[in-house]
C-alpha atoms as a PDB file:
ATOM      1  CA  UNK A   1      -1.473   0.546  -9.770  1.00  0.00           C
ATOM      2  CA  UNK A   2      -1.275   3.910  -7.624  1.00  0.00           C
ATOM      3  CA  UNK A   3      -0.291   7.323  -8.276  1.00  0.00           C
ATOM      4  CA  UNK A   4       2.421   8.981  -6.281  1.00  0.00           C
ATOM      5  CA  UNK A   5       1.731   8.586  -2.034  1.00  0.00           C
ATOM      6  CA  UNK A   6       1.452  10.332   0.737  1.00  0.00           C
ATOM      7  CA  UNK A   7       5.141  11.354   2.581  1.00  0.00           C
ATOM      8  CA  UNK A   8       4.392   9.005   5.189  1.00  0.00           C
ATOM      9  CA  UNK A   9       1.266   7.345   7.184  1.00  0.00           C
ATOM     10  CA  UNK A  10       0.314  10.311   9.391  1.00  0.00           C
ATOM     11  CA  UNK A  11      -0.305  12.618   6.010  1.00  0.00           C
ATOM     12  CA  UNK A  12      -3.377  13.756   6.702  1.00  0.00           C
ATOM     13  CA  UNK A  13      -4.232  13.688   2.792  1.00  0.00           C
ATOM     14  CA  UNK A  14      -3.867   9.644   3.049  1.00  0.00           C
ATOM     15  CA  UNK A  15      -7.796   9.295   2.649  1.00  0.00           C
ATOM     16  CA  UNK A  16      -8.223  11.386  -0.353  1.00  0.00           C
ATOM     17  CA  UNK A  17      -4.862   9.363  -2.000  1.00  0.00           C
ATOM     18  CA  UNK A  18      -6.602   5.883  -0.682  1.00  0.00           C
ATOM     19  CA  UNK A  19      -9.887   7.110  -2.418  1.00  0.00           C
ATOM     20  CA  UNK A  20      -7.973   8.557  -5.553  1.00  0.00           C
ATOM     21  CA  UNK A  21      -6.235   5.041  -6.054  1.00  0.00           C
ATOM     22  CA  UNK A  22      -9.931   3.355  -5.507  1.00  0.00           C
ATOM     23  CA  UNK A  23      -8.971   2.159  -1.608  1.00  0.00           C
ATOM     24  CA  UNK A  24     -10.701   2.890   1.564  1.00  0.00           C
ATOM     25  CA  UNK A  25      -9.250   3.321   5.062  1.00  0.00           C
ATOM     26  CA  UNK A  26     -10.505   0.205   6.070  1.00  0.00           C
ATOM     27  CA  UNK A  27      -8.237  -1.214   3.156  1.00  0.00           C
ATOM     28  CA  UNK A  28      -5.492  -0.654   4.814  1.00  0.00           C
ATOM     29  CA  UNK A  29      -4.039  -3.979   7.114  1.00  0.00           C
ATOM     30  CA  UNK A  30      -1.645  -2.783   9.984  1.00  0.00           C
ATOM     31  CA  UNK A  31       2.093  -4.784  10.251  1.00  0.00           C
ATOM     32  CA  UNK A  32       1.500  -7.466  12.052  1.00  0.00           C
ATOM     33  CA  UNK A  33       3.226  -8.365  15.826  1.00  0.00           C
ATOM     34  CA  UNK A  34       5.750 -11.024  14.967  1.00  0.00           C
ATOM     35  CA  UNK A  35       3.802 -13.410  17.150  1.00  0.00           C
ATOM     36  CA  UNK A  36       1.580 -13.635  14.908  1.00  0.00           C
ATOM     37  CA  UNK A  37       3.982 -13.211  11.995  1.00  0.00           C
ATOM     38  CA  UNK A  38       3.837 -17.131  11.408  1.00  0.00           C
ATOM     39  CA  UNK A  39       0.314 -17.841  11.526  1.00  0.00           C
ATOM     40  CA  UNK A  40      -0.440 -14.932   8.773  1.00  0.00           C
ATOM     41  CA  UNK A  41       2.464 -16.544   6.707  1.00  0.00           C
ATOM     42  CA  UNK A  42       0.565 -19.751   6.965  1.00  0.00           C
ATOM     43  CA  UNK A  43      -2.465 -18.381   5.728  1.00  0.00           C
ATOM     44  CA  UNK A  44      -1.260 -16.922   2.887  1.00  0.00           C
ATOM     45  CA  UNK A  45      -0.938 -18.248  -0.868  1.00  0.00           C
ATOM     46  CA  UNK A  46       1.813 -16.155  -2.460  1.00  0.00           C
ATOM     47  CA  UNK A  47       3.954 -13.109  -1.613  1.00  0.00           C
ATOM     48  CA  UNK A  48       4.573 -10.591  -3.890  1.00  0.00           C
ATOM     49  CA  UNK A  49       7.331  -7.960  -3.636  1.00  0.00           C
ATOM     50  CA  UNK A  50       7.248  -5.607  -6.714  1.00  0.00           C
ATOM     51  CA  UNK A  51       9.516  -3.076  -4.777  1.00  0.00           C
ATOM     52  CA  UNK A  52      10.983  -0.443  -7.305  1.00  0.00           C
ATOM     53  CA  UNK A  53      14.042  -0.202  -5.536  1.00  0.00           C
ATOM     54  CA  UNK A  54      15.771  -1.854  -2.180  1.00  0.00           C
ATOM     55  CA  UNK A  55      18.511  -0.925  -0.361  1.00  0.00           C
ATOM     56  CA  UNK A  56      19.468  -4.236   0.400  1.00  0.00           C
ATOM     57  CA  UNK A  57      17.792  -7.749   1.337  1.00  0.00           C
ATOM     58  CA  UNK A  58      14.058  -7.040   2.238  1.00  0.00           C
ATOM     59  CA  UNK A  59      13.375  -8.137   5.783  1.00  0.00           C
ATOM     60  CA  UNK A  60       9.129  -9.073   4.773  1.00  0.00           C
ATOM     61  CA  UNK A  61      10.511 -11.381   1.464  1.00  0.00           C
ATOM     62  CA  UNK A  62      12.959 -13.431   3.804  1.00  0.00           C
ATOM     63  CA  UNK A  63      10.320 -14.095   6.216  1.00  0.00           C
ATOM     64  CA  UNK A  64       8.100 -15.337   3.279  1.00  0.00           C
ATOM     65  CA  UNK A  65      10.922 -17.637   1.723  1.00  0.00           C
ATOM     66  CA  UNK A  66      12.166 -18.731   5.589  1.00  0.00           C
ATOM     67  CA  UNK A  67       8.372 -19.910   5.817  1.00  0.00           C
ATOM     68  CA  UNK A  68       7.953 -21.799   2.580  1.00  0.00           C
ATOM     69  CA  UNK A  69       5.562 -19.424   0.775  1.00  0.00           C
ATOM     70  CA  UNK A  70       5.850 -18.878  -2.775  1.00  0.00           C
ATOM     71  CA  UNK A  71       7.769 -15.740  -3.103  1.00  0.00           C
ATOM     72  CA  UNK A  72       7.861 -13.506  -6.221  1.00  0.00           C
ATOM     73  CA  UNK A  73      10.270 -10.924  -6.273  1.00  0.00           C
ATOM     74  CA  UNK A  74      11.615  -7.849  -8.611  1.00  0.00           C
ATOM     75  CA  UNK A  75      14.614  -8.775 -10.126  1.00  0.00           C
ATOM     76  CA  UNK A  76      16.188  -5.613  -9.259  1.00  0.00           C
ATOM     77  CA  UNK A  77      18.224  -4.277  -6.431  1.00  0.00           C
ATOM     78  CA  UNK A  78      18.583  -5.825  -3.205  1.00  0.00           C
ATOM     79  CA  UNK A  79      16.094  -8.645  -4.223  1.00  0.00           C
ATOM     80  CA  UNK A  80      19.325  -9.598  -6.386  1.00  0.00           C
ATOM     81  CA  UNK A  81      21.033 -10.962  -3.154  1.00  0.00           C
ATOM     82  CA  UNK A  82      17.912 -13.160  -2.196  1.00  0.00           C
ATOM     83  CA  UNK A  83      17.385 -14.489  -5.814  1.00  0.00           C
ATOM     84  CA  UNK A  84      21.252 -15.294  -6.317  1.00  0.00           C
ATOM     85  CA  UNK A  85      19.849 -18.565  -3.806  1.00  0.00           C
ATOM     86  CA  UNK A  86      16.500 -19.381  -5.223  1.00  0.00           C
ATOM     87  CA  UNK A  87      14.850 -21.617  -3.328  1.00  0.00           C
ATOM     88  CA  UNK A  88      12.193 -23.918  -5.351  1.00  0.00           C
ATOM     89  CA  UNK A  89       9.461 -21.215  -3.526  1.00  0.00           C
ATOM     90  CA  UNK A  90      11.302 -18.101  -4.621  1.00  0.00           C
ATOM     91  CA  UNK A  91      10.576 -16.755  -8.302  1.00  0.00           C
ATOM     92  CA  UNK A  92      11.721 -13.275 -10.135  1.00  0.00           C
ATOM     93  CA  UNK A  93       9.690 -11.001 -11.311  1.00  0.00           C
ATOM     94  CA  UNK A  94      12.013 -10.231 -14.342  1.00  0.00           C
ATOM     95  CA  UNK A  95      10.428  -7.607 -17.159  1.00  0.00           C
ATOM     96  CA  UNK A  96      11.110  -4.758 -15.752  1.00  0.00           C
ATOM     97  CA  UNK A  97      10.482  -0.871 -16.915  1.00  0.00           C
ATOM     98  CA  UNK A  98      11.795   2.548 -15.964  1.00  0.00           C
ATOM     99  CA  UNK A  99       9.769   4.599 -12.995  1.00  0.00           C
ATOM    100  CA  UNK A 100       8.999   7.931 -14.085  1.00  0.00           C
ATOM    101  CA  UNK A 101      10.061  10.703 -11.547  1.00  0.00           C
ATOM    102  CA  UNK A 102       7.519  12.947  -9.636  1.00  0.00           C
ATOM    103  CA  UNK A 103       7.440  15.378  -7.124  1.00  0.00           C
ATOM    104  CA  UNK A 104       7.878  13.557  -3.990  1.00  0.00           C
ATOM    105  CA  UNK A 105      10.639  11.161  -6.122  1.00  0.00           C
ATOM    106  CA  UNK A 106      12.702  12.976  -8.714  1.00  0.00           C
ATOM    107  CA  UNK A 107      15.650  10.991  -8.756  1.00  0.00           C
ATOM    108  CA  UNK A 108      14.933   7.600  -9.908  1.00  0.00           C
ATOM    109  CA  UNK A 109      17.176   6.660 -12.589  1.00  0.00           C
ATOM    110  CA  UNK A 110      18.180   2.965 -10.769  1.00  0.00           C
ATOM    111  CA  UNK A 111      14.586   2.491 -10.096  1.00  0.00           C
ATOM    112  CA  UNK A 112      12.489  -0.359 -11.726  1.00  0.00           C
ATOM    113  CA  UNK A 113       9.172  -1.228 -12.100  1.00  0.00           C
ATOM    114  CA  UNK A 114       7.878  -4.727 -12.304  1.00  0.00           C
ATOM    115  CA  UNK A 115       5.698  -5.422 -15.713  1.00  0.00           C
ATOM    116  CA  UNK A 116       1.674  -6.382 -14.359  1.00  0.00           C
ATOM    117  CA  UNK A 117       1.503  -8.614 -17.205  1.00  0.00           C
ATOM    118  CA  UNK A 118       4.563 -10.608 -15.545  1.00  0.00           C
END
């Protein structure tokens, strides 16, 4: 579980928020090429997507699902449209909780946060 973030990958106070949240730079995995999307997604056991809030269909979590990998999703949001078709690899993450607002996100009221225990 972290604490806020950075604004965006080129804040230079990434390393002290990595460290803060008990990561190190070398933690952090780059997005793959999409060459070599399908051999990650074969090496893989599960996805998880515990997004607090999406726009709309998530891009990553229908790559996962198009490739067979067990898929766990928040049941909130724009997961909605990919769990209205669950496939016998796709399962919700359903007890969900309200994010609290801070300074970098104040307004979160249709914001949800996936339980740990689920």
């Amino acid at each position: 579980y972290v604490v806020d973030r950075p604004m965006n990958s080129s804040d230079p106070m990434i390393l002290e928020w990595l460290e803060a949240n008990g990561l190190q730079a070398t933690d952090i995995i780059s997005p793959p090429s999409q060459i070599s999307l399908p051999t990650l997604l074969h090496s893989v056991d599960v996805a998880v997507f515990p997004s607090r809030v999406e726009g709309g269909p998530d891009l990553s979590a229908l790559q996962t699902m198009a490739s067979g990998v067990p898929t766990l999703l928040t049941a909130h949001a724009g997961h909605l449209d990919l769990l209205e078709n669950l496939g016998s690899h796709c399962f919700p993450l359903q007890t969900l909780g309200r994010v609290r607002a801070t300074s970098i996100h104040k307004n979160v009221d249709l914001w949800a946060e996936a339980s740990v225990e689920d």
